[in-house]
C-alpha atoms as a PDB file:
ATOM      1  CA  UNK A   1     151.349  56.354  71.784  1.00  0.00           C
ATOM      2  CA  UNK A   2     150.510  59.989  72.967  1.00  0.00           C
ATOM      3  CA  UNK A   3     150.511  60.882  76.474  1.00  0.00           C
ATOM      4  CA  UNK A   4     147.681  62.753  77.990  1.00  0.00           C
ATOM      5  CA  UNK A   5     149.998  66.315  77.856  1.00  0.00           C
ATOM      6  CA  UNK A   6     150.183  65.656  74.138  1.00  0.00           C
ATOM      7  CA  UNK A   7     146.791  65.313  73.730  1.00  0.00           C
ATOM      8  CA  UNK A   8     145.865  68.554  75.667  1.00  0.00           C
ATOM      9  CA  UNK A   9     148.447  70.480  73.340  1.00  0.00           C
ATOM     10  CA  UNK A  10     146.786  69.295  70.011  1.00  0.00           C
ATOM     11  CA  UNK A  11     143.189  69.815  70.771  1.00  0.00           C
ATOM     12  CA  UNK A  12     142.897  73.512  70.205  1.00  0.00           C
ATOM     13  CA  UNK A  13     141.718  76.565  71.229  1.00  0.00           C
ATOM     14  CA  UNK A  14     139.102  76.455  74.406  1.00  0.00           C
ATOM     15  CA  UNK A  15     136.222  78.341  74.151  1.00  0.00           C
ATOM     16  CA  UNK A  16     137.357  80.384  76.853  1.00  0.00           C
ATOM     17  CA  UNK A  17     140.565  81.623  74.764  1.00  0.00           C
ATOM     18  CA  UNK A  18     137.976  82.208  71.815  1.00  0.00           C
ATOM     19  CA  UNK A  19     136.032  84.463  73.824  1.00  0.00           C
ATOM     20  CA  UNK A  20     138.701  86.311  74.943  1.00  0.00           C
ATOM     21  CA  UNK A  21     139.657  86.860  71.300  1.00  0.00           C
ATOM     22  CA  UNK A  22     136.728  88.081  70.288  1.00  0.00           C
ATOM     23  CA  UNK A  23     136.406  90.484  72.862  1.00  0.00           C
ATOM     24  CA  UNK A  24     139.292  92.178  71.810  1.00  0.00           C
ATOM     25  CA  UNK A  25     138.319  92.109  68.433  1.00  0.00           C
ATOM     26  CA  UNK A  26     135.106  94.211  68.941  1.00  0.00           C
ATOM     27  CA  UNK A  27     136.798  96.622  71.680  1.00  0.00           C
ATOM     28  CA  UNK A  28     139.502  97.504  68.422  1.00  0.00           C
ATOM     29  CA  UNK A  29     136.532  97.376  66.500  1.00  0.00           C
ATOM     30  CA  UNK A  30     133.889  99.949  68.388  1.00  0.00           C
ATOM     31  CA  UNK A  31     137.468 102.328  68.650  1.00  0.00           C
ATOM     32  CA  UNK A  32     138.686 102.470  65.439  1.00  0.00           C
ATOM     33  CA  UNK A  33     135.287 102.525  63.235  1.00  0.00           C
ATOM     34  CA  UNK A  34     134.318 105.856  63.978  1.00  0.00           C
ATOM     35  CA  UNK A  35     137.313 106.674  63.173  1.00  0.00           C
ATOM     36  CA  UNK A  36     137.476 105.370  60.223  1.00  0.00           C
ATOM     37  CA  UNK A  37     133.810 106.493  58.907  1.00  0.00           C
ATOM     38  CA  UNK A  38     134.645 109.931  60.030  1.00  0.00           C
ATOM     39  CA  UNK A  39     137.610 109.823  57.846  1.00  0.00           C
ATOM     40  CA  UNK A  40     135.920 108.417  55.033  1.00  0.00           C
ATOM     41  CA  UNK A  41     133.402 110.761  55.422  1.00  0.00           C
ATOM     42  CA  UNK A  42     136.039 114.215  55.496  1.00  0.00           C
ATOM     43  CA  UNK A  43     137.658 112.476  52.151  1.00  0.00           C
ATOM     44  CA  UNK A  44     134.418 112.310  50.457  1.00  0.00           C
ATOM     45  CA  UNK A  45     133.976 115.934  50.905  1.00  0.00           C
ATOM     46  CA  UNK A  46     137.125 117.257  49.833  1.00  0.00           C
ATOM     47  CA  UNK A  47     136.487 115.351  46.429  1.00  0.00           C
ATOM     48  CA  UNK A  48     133.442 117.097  46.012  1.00  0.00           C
ATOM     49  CA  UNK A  49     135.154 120.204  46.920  1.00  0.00           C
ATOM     50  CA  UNK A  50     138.077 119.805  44.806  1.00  0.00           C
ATOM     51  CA  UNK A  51     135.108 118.929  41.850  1.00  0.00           C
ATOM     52  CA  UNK A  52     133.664 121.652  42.308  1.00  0.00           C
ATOM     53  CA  UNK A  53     136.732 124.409  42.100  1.00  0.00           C
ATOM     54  CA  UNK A  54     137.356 122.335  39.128  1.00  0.00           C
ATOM     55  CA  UNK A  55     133.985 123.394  37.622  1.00  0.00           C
ATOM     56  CA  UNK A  56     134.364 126.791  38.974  1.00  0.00           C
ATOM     57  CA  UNK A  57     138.104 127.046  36.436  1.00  0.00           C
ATOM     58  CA  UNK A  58     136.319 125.179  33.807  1.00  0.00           C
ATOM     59  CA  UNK A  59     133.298 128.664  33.631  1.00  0.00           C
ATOM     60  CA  UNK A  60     136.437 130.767  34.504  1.00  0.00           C
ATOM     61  CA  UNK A  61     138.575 129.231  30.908  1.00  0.00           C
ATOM     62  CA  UNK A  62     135.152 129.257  29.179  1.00  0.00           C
ATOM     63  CA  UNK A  63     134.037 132.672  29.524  1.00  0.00           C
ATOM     64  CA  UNK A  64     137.807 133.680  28.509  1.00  0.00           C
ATOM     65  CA  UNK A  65     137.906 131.826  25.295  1.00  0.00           C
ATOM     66  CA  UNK A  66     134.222 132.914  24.034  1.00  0.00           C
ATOM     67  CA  UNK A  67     134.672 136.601  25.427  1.00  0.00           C
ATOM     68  CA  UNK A  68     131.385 136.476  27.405  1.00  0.00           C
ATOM     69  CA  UNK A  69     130.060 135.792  30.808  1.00  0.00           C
ATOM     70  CA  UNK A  70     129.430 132.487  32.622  1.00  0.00           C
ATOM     71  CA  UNK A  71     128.179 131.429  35.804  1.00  0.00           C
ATOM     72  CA  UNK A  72     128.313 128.134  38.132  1.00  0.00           C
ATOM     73  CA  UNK A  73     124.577 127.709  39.356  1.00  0.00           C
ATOM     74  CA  UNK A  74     122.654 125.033  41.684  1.00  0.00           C
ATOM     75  CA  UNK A  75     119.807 123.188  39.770  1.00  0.00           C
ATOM     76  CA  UNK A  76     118.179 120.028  39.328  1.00  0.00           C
ATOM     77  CA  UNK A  77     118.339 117.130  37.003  1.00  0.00           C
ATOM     78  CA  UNK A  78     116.802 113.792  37.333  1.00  0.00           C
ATOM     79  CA  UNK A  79     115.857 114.384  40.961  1.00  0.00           C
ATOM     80  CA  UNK A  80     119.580 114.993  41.809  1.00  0.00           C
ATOM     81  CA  UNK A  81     121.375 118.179  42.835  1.00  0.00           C
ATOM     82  CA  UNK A  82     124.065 119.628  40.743  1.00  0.00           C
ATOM     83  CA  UNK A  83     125.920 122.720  39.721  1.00  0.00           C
ATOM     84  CA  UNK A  84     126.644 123.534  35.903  1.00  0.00           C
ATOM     85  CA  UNK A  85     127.725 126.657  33.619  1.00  0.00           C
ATOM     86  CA  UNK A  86     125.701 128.469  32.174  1.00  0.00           C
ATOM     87  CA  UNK A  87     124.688 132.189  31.547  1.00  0.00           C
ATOM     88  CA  UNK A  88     123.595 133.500  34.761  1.00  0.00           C
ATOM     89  CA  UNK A  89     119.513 133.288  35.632  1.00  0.00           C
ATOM     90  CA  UNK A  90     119.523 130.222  32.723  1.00  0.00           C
ATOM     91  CA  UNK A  91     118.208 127.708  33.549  1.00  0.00           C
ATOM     92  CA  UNK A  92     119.793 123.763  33.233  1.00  0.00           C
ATOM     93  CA  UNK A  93     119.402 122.756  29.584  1.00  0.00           C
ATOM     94  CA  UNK A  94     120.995 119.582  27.922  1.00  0.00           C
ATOM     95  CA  UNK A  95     124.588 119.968  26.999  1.00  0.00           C
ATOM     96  CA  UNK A  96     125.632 122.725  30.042  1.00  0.00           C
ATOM     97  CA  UNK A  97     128.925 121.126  31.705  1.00  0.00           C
ATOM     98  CA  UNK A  98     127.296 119.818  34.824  1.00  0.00           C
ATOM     99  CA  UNK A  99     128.448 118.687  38.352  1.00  0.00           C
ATOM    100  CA  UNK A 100     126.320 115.903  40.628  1.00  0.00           C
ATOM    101  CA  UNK A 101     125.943 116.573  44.195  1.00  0.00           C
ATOM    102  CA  UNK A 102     126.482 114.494  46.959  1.00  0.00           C
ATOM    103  CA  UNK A 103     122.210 114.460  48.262  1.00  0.00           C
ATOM    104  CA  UNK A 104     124.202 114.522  51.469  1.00  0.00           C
ATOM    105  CA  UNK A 105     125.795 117.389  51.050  1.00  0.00           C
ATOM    106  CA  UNK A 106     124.838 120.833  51.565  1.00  0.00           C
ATOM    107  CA  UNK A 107     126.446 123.395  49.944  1.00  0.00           C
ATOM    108  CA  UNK A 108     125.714 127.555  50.767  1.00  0.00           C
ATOM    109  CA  UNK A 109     127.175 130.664  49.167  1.00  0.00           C
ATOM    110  CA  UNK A 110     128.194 133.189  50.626  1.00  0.00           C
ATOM    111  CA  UNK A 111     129.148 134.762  54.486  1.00  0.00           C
ATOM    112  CA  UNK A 112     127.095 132.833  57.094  1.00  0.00           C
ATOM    113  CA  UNK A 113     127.815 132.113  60.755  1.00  0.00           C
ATOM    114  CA  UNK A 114     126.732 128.085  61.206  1.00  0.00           C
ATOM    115  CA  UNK A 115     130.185 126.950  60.222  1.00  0.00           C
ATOM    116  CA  UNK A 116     132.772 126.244  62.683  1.00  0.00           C
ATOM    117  CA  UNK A 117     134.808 129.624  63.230  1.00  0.00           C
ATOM    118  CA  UNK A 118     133.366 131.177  60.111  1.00  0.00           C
ATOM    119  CA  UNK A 119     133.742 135.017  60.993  1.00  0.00           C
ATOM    120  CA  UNK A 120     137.850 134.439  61.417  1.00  0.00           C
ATOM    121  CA  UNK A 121     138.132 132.557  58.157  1.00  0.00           C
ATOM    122  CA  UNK A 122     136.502 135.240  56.420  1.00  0.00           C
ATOM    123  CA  UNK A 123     138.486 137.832  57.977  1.00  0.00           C
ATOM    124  CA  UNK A 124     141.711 136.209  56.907  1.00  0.00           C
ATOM    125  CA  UNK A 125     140.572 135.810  53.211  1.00  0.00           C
ATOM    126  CA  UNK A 126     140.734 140.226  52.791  1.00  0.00           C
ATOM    127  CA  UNK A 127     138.440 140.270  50.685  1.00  0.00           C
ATOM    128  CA  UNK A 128     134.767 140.969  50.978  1.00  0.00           C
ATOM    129  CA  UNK A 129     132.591 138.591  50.246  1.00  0.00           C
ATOM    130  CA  UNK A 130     129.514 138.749  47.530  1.00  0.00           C
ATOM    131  CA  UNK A 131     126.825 139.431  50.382  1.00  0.00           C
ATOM    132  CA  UNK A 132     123.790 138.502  48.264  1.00  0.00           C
ATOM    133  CA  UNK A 133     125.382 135.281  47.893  1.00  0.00           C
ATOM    134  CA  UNK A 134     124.639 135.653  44.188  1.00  0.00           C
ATOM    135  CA  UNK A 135     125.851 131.918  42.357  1.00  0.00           C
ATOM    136  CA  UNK A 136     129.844 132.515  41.242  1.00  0.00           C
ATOM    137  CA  UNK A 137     130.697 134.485  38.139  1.00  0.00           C
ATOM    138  CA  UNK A 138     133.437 135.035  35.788  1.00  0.00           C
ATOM    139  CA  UNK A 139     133.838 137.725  32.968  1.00  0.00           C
ATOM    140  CA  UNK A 140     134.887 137.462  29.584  1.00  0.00           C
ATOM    141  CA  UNK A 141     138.433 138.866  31.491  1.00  0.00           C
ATOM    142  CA  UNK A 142     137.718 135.787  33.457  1.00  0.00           C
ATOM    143  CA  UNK A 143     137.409 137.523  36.782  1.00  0.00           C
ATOM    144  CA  UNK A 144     134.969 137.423  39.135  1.00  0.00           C
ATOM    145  CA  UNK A 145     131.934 139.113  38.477  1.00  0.00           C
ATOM    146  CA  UNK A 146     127.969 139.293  39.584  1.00  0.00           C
ATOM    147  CA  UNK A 147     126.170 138.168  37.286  1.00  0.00           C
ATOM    148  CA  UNK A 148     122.225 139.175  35.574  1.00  0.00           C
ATOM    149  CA  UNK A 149     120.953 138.056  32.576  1.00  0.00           C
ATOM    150  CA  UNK A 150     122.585 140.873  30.782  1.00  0.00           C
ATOM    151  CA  UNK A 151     125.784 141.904  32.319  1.00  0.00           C
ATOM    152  CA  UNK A 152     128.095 140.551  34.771  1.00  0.00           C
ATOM    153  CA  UNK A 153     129.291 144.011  36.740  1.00  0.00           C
ATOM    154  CA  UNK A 154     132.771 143.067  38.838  1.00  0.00           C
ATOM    155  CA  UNK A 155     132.857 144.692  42.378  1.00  0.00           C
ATOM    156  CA  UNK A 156     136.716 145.554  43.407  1.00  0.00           C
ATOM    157  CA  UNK A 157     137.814 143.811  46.187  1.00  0.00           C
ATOM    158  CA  UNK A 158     134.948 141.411  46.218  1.00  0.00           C
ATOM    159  CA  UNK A 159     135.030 137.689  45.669  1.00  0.00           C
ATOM    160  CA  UNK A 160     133.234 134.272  46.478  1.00  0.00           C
ATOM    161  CA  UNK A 161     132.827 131.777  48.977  1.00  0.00           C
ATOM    162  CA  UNK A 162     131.116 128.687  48.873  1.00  0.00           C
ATOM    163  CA  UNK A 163     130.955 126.328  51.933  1.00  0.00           C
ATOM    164  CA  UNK A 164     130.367 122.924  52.253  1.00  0.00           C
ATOM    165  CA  UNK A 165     129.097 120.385  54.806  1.00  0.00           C
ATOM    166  CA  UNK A 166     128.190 116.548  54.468  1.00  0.00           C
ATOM    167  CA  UNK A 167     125.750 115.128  57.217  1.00  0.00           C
ATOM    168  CA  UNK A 168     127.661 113.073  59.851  1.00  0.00           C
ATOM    169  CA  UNK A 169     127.647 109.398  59.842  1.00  0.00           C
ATOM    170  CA  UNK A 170     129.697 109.591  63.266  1.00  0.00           C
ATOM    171  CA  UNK A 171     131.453 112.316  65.050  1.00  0.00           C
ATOM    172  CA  UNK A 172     131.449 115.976  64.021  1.00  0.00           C
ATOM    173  CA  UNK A 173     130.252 117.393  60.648  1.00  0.00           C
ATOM    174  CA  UNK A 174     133.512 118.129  57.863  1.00  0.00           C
ATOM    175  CA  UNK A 175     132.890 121.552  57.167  1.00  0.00           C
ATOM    176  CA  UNK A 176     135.011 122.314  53.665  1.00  0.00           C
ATOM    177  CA  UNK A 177     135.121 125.854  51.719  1.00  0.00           C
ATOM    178  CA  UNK A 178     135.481 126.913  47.867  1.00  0.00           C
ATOM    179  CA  UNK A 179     137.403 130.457  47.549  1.00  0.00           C
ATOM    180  CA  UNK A 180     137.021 132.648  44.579  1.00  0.00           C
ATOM    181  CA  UNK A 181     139.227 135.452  45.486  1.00  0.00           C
ATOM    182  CA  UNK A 182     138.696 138.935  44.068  1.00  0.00           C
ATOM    183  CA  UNK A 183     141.690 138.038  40.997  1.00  0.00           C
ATOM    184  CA  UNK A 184     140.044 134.718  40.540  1.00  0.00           C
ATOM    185  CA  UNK A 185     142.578 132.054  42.314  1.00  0.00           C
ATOM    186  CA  UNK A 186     140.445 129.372  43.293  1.00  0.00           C
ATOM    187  CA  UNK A 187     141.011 127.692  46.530  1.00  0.00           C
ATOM    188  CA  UNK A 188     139.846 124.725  48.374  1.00  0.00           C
ATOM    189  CA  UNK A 189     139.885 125.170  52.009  1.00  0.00           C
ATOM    190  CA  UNK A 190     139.166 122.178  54.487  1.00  0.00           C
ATOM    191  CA  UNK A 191     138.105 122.646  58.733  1.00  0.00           C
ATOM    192  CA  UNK A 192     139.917 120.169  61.298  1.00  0.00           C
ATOM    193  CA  UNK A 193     138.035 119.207  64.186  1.00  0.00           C
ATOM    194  CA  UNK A 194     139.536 122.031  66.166  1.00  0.00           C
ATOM    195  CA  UNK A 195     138.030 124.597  63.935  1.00  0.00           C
ATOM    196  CA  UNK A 196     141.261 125.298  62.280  1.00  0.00           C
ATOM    197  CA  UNK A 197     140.921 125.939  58.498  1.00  0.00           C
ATOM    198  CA  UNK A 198     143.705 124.805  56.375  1.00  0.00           C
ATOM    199  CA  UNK A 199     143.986 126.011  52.666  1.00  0.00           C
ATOM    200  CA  UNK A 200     144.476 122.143  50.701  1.00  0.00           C
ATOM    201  CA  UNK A 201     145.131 124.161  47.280  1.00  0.00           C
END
């Protein structure tokens, strides 16, 4: 026969120790779930990133190989934003190599001043950047060039610069950049939360 200890022992948890529990749970949960979201959300925009410098070699190997010009331009299809190559000033049309964009993320060309220590990143590219933040080009040389519907004129020294930002879930905004420097290397480049930018290829 059991003794009343025994009993005690094999009855258990009280619903004290259960609330104890799950108070712990949801303190580790309320610290480490920002966290995590504002991880998931700085991974999510590097892949678009890295997509897009993709895209940006794939206009770069195609206007090489059919000794022309071709451009990577914003546009529209099925409601959705995207980028795709093209000739520059074309519009989308069925069978351009296209990119879909993240709705919540906004991408602008060019210098501007709303990302986090954006004057000293530019500064440390050397390189001027297209100021009329005209949509990237590459010439049949498969350099960088600005491009019309008729030509695509390369400035020396000047290249591209496309930044990136996805709205915040929780915490601060992940601020990422697309580099087409002035002899076409494409770079991503991603911000840390101390402003720092930090070239990931």
């Amino acid at each position: 026969m059991l003794d009343s200890k025994t009993k005690r022992k094999t009855q258990g948890f009280t619903l004290f120790e259960l609330m104890i529990v799950l108070s712990v749970v949801m303190i580790l949960g309320a610290i480490s779930v920002p966290t995590m979201m504002a991880t998931f959300n700085d991974i999510k925009l590097r892949y678009i990133a890295s997509d897009l410098s993709g895209l940006l070699q794939s206009a770069r190997i195609q206007a090489v190989r059919k000794n022309t010009f071709y451009s990577v331009q914003a546009g529209v299809q099925a409601g959705s934003p995207i980028y795709y190559i093209d000739k520059p000033t074309t519009g989308y049309t069925a069978g351009d190599i296209l990119l879909p964009i993240d709705p919540a993320v906004t991408i602008t060309q060019g210098p501007i001043t709303t990302a986090p220590n954006a004057a000293a990143f530019l500064t440390s590219l050397s390189f001027t950047v297209d100021p009329a933040a005209d949509p990237p080009s590459f010439s049949a040389r498969g350099l960088p060039c600005v491009g019309s519907a008729n030509a695509c004129p390369q400035v020396a020294g000047q290249g591209f610069v496309m930044f990136m930002s996805r709205a915040a879930v929780i915490g601060n905004i992940p601020w990422a950049a697309v580099v087409v420097n002035p002899s076409a290397h494409i770079q991503v480049w991603t911000c840390d939360k101390a402003g720092n930018w930090i070239q990931r290829d």
